[in-house]
C-alpha atoms as a PDB file:
ATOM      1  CA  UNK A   1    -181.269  38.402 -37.481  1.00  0.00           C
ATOM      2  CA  UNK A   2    -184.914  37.507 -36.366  1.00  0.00           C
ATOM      3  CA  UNK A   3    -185.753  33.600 -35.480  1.00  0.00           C
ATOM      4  CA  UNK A   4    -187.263  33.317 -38.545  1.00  0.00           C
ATOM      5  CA  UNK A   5    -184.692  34.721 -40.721  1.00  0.00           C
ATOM      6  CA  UNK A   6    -182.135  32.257 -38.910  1.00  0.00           C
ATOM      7  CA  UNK A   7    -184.194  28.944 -39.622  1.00  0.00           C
ATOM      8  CA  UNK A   8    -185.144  30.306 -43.440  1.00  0.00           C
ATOM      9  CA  UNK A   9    -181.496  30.843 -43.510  1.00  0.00           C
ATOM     10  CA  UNK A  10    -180.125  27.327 -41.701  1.00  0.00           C
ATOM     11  CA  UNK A  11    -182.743  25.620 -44.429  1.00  0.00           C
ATOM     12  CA  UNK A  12    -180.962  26.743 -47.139  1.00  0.00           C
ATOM     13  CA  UNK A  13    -177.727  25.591 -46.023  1.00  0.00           C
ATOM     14  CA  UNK A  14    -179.210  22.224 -44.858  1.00  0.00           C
ATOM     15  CA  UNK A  15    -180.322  21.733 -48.728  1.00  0.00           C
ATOM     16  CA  UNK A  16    -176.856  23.054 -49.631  1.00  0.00           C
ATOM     17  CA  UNK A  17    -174.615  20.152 -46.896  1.00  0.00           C
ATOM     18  CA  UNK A  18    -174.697  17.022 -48.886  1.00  0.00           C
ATOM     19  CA  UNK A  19    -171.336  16.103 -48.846  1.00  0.00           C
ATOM     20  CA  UNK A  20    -169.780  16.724 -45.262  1.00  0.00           C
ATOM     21  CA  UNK A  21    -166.539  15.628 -44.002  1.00  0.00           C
ATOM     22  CA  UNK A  22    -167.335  15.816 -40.505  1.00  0.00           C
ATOM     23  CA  UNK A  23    -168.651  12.040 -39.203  1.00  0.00           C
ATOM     24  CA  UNK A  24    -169.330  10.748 -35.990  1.00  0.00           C
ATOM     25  CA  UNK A  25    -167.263   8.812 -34.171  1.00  0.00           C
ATOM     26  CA  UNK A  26    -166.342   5.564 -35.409  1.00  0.00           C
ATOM     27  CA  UNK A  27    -165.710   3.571 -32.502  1.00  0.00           C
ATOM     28  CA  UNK A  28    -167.965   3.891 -29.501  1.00  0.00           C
ATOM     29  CA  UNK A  29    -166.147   4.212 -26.001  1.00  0.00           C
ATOM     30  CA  UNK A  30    -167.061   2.901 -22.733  1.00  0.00           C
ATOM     31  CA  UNK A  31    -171.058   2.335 -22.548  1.00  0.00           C
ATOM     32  CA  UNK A  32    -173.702   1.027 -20.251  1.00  0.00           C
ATOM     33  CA  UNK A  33    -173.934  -2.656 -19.866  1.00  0.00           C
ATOM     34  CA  UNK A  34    -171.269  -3.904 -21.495  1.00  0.00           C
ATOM     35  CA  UNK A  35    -166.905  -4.277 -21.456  1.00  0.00           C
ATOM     36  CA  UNK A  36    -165.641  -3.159 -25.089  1.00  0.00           C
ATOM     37  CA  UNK A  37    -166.483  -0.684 -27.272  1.00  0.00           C
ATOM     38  CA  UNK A  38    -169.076  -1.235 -30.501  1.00  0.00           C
ATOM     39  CA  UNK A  39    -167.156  -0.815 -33.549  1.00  0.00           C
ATOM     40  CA  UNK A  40    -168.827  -0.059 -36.773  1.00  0.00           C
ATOM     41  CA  UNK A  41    -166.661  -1.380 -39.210  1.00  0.00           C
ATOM     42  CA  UNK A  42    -163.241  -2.878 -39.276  1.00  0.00           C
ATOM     43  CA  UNK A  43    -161.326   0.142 -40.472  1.00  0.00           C
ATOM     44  CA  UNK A  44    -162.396   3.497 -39.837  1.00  0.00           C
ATOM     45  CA  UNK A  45    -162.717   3.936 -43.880  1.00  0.00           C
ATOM     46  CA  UNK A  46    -165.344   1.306 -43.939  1.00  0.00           C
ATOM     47  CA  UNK A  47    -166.966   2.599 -41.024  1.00  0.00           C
ATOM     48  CA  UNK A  48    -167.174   6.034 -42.645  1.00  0.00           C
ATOM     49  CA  UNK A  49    -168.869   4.176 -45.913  1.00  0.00           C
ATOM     50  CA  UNK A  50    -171.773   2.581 -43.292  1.00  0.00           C
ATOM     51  CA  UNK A  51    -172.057   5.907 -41.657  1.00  0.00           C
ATOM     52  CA  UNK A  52    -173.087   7.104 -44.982  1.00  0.00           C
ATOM     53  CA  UNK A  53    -174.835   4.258 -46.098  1.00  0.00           C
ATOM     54  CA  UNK A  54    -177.032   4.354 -43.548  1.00  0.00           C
ATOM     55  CA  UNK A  55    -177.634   8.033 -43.120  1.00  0.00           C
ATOM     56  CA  UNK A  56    -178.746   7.542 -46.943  1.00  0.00           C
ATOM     57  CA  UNK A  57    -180.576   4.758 -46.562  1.00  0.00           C
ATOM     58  CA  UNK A  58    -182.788   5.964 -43.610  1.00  0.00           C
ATOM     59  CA  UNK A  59    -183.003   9.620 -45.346  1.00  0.00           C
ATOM     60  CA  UNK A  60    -184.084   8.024 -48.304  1.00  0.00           C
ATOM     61  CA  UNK A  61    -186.960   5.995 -46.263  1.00  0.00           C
ATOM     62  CA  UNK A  62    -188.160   9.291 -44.700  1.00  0.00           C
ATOM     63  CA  UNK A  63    -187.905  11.434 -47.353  1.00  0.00           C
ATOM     64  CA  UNK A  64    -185.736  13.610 -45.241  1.00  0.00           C
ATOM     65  CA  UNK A  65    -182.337  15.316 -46.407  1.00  0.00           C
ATOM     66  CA  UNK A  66    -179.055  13.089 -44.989  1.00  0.00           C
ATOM     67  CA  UNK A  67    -177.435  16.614 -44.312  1.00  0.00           C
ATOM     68  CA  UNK A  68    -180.395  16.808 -41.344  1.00  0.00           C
ATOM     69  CA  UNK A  69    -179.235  13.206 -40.083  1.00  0.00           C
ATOM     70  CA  UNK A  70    -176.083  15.200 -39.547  1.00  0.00           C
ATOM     71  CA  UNK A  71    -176.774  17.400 -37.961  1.00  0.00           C
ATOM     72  CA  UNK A  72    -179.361  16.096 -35.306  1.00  0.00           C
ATOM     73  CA  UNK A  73    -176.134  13.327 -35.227  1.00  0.00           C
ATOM     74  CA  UNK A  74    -173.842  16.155 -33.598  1.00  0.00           C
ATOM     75  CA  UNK A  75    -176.205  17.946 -31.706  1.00  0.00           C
ATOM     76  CA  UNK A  76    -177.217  14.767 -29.982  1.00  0.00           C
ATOM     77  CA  UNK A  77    -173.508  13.559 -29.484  1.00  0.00           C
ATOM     78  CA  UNK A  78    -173.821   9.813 -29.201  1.00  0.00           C
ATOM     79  CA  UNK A  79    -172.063   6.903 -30.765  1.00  0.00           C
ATOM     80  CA  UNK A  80    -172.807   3.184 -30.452  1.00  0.00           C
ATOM     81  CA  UNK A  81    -173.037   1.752 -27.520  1.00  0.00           C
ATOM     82  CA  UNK A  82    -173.689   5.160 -25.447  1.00  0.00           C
ATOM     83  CA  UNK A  83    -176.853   5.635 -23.025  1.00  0.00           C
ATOM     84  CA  UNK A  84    -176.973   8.600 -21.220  1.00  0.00           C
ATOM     85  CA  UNK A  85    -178.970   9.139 -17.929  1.00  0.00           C
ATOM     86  CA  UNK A  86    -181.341  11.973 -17.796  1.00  0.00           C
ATOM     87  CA  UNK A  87    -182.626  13.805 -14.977  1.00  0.00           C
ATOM     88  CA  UNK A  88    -186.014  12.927 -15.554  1.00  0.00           C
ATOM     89  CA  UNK A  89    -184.674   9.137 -14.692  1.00  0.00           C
ATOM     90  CA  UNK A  90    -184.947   8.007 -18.439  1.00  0.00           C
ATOM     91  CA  UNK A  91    -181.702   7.210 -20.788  1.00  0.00           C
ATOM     92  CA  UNK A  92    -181.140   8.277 -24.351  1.00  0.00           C
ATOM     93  CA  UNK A  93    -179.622   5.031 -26.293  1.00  0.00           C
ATOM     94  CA  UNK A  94    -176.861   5.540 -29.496  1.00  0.00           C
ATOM     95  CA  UNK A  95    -175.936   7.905 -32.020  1.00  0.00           C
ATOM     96  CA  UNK A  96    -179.021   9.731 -31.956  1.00  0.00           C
ATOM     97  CA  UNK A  97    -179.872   9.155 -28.327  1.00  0.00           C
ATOM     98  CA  UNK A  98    -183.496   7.566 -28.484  1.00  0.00           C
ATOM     99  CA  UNK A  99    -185.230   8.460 -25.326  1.00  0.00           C
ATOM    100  CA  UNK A 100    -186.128   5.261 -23.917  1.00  0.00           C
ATOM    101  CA  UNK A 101    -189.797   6.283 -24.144  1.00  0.00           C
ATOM    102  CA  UNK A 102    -189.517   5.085 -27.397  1.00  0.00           C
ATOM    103  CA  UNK A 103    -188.857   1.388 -27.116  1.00  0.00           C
ATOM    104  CA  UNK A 104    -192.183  -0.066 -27.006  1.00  0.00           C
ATOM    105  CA  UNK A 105    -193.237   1.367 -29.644  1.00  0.00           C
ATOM    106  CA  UNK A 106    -189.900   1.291 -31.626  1.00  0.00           C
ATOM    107  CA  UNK A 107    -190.404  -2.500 -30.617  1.00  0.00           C
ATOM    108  CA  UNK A 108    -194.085  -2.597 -31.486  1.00  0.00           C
ATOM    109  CA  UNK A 109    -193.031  -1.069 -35.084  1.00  0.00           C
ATOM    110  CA  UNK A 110    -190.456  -3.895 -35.746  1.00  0.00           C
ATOM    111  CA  UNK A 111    -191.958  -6.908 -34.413  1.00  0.00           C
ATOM    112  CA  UNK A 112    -189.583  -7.278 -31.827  1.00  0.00           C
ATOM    113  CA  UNK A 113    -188.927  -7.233 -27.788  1.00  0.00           C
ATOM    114  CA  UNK A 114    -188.285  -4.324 -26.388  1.00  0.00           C
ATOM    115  CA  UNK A 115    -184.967  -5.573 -25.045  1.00  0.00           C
ATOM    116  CA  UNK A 116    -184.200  -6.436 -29.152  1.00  0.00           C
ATOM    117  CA  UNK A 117    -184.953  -3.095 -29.989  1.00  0.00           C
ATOM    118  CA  UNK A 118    -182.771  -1.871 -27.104  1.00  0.00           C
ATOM    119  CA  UNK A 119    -179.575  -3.688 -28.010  1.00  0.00           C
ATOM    120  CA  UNK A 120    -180.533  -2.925 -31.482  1.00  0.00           C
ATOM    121  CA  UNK A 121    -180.707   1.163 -31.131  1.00  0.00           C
ATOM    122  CA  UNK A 122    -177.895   0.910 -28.647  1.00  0.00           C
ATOM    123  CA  UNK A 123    -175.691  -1.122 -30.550  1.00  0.00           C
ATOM    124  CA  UNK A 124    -175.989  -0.640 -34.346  1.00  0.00           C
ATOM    125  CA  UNK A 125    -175.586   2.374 -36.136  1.00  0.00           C
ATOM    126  CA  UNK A 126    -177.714   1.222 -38.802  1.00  0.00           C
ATOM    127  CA  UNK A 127    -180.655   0.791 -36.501  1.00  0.00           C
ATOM    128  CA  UNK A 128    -180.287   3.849 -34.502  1.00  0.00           C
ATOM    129  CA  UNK A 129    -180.203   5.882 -37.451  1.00  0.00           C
ATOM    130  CA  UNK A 130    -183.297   4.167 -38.637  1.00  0.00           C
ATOM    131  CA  UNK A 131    -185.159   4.440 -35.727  1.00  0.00           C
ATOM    132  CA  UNK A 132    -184.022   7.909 -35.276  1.00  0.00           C
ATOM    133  CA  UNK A 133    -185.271   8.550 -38.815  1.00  0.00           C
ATOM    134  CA  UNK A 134    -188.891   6.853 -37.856  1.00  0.00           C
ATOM    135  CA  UNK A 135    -189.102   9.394 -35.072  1.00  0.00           C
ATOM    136  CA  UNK A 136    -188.118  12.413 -36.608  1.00  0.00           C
ATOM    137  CA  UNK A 137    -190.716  11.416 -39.255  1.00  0.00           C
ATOM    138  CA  UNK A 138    -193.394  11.003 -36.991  1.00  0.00           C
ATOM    139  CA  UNK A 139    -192.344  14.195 -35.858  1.00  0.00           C
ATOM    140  CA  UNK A 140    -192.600  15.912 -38.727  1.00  0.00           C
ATOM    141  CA  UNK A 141    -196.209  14.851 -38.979  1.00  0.00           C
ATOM    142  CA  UNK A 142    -197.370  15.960 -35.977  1.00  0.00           C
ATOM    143  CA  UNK A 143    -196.343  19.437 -36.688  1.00  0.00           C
ATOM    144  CA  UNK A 144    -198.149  19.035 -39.581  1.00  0.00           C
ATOM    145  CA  UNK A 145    -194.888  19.218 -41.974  1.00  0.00           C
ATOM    146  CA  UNK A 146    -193.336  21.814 -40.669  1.00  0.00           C
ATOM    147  CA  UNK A 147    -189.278  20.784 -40.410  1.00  0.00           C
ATOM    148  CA  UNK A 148    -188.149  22.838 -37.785  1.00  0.00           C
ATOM    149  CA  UNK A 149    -191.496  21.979 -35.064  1.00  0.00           C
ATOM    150  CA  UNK A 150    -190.739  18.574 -36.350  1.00  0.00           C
ATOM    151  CA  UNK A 151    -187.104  18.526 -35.131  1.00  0.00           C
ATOM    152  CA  UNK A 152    -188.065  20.438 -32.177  1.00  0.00           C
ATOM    153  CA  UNK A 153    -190.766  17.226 -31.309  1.00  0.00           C
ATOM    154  CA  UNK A 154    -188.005  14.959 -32.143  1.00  0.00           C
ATOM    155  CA  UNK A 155    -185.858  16.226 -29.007  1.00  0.00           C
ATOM    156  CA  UNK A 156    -188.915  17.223 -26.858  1.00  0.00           C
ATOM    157  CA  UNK A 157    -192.892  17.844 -26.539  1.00  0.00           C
ATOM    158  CA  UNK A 158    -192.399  20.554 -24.045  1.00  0.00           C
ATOM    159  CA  UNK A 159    -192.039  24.503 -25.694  1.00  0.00           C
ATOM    160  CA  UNK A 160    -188.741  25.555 -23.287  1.00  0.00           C
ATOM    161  CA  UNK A 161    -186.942  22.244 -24.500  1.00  0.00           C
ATOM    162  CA  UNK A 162    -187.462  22.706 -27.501  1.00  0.00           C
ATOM    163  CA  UNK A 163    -186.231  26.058 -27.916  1.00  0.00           C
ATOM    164  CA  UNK A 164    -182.801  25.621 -26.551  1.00  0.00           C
ATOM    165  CA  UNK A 165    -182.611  22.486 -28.811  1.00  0.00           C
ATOM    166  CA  UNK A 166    -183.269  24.797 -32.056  1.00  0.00           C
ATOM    167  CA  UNK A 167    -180.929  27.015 -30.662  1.00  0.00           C
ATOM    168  CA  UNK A 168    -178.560  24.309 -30.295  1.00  0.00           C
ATOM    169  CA  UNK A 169    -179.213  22.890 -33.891  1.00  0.00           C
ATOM    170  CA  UNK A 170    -178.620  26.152 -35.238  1.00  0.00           C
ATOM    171  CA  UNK A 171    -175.544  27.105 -33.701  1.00  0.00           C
ATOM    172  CA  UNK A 172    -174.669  22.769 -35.387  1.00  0.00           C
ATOM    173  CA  UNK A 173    -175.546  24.347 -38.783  1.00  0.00           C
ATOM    174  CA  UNK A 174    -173.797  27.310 -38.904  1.00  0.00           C
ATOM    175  CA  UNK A 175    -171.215  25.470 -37.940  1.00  0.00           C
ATOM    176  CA  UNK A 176    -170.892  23.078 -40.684  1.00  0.00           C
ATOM    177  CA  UNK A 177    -171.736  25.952 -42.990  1.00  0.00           C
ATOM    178  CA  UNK A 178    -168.574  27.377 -41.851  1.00  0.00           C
ATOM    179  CA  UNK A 179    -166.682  24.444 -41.952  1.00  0.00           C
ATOM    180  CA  UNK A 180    -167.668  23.669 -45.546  1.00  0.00           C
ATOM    181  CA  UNK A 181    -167.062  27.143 -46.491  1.00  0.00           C
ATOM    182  CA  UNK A 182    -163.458  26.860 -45.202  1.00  0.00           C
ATOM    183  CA  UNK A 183    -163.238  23.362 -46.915  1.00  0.00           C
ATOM    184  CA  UNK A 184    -160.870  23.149 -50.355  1.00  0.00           C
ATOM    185  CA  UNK A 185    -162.969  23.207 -53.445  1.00  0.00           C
ATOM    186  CA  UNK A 186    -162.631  19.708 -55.315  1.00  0.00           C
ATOM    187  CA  UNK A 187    -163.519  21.021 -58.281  1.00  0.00           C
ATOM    188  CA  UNK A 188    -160.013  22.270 -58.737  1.00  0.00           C
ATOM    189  CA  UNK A 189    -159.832  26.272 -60.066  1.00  0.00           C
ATOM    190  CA  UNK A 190    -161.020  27.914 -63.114  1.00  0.00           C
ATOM    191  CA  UNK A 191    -159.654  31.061 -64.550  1.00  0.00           C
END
């Protein structure tokens, strides 16, 4: 299948993911800076209800489908509380590991110190997800609409980055296609 067939095809099942089981982890383990865990919620069944919440909330904002939130969500691999050191010497902060790059802006954008914004994006799910949401936006709109340069922007500006990251977010989608393909139908059977 050509590169273009694969992304017209990993579109369609984007539109199609709107209710996936699969969430991120809960409950944040051992993390820069600091000596327990960020939980998101109490119980992990109220913690699944914020992951949504948010994802909805911050999809809603951006006009962007929560199914994408997702996904960039796994590909990325963070949780609360997780920064990740980069070879380049920068970190990448919470669920959907913010390059650092962003802070003063980030800051900047919500009238805040950058070391707010940091805690913030490192800490809170909400926020991060938010903030994530604002970038991929931004994204978007520098590749003039188009989704996929748009995601591609969101992980990187430079063209050999950003292929192995589609790459990577494809491989993320037909993965949850799969999964939700093998999921049981709960809208019970007709005959």
């Amino acid at each position: 299948m050509s590169r273009r067939g694969a992304f017209s095809r990993a579109v369609g099942v984007l539109m199609g993911l709107s209710a996936i089981s699969s969430v991120p982890q809960a409950w944040a383990g051992p993390y820069h800076d600091a000596t327990r865990p960020v939980p998101i919620a109490a119980t992990p069944q109220a913690a699944d209800h914020t992951i949504r919440s948010c994802i909805d909330a911050a999809a809603g904002l951006y006009h962007l489908p929560p199914a994408l939130f997702m996904i960039l969500l796994h590909v990325e691999g963070g949780r609360p509380g997780f920064v990740s050191f980069n070879t380049n010497g920068t970190v990448d902060i919470g669920p959907m590991q913010i390059n650092q790059i962003w802070l003063p802006t980030l800051a900047r954008h919500w009238h805040a110190t950058t070391r707010a914004t940091f805690r913030a994006i490192r800490d809170n799910f909400c926020a991060n997800v938010a903030a994530g949401g604002w970038i991929l936006a931004r994204s978007i709109h520098d590749a003039d609409g188009h989704l996929w340069q748009g995601v591609a922007y969101y992980h990187s500006r430079t063209p050999r980055y950003q292929s192995a990251y589609l790459r990577a977010v494809l491989r993320e989608v037909e993965r949850l296609e799969a999964e939700v393909g093998h999921a049981p139908s709960s809208q019970g059977h007709r005959s």
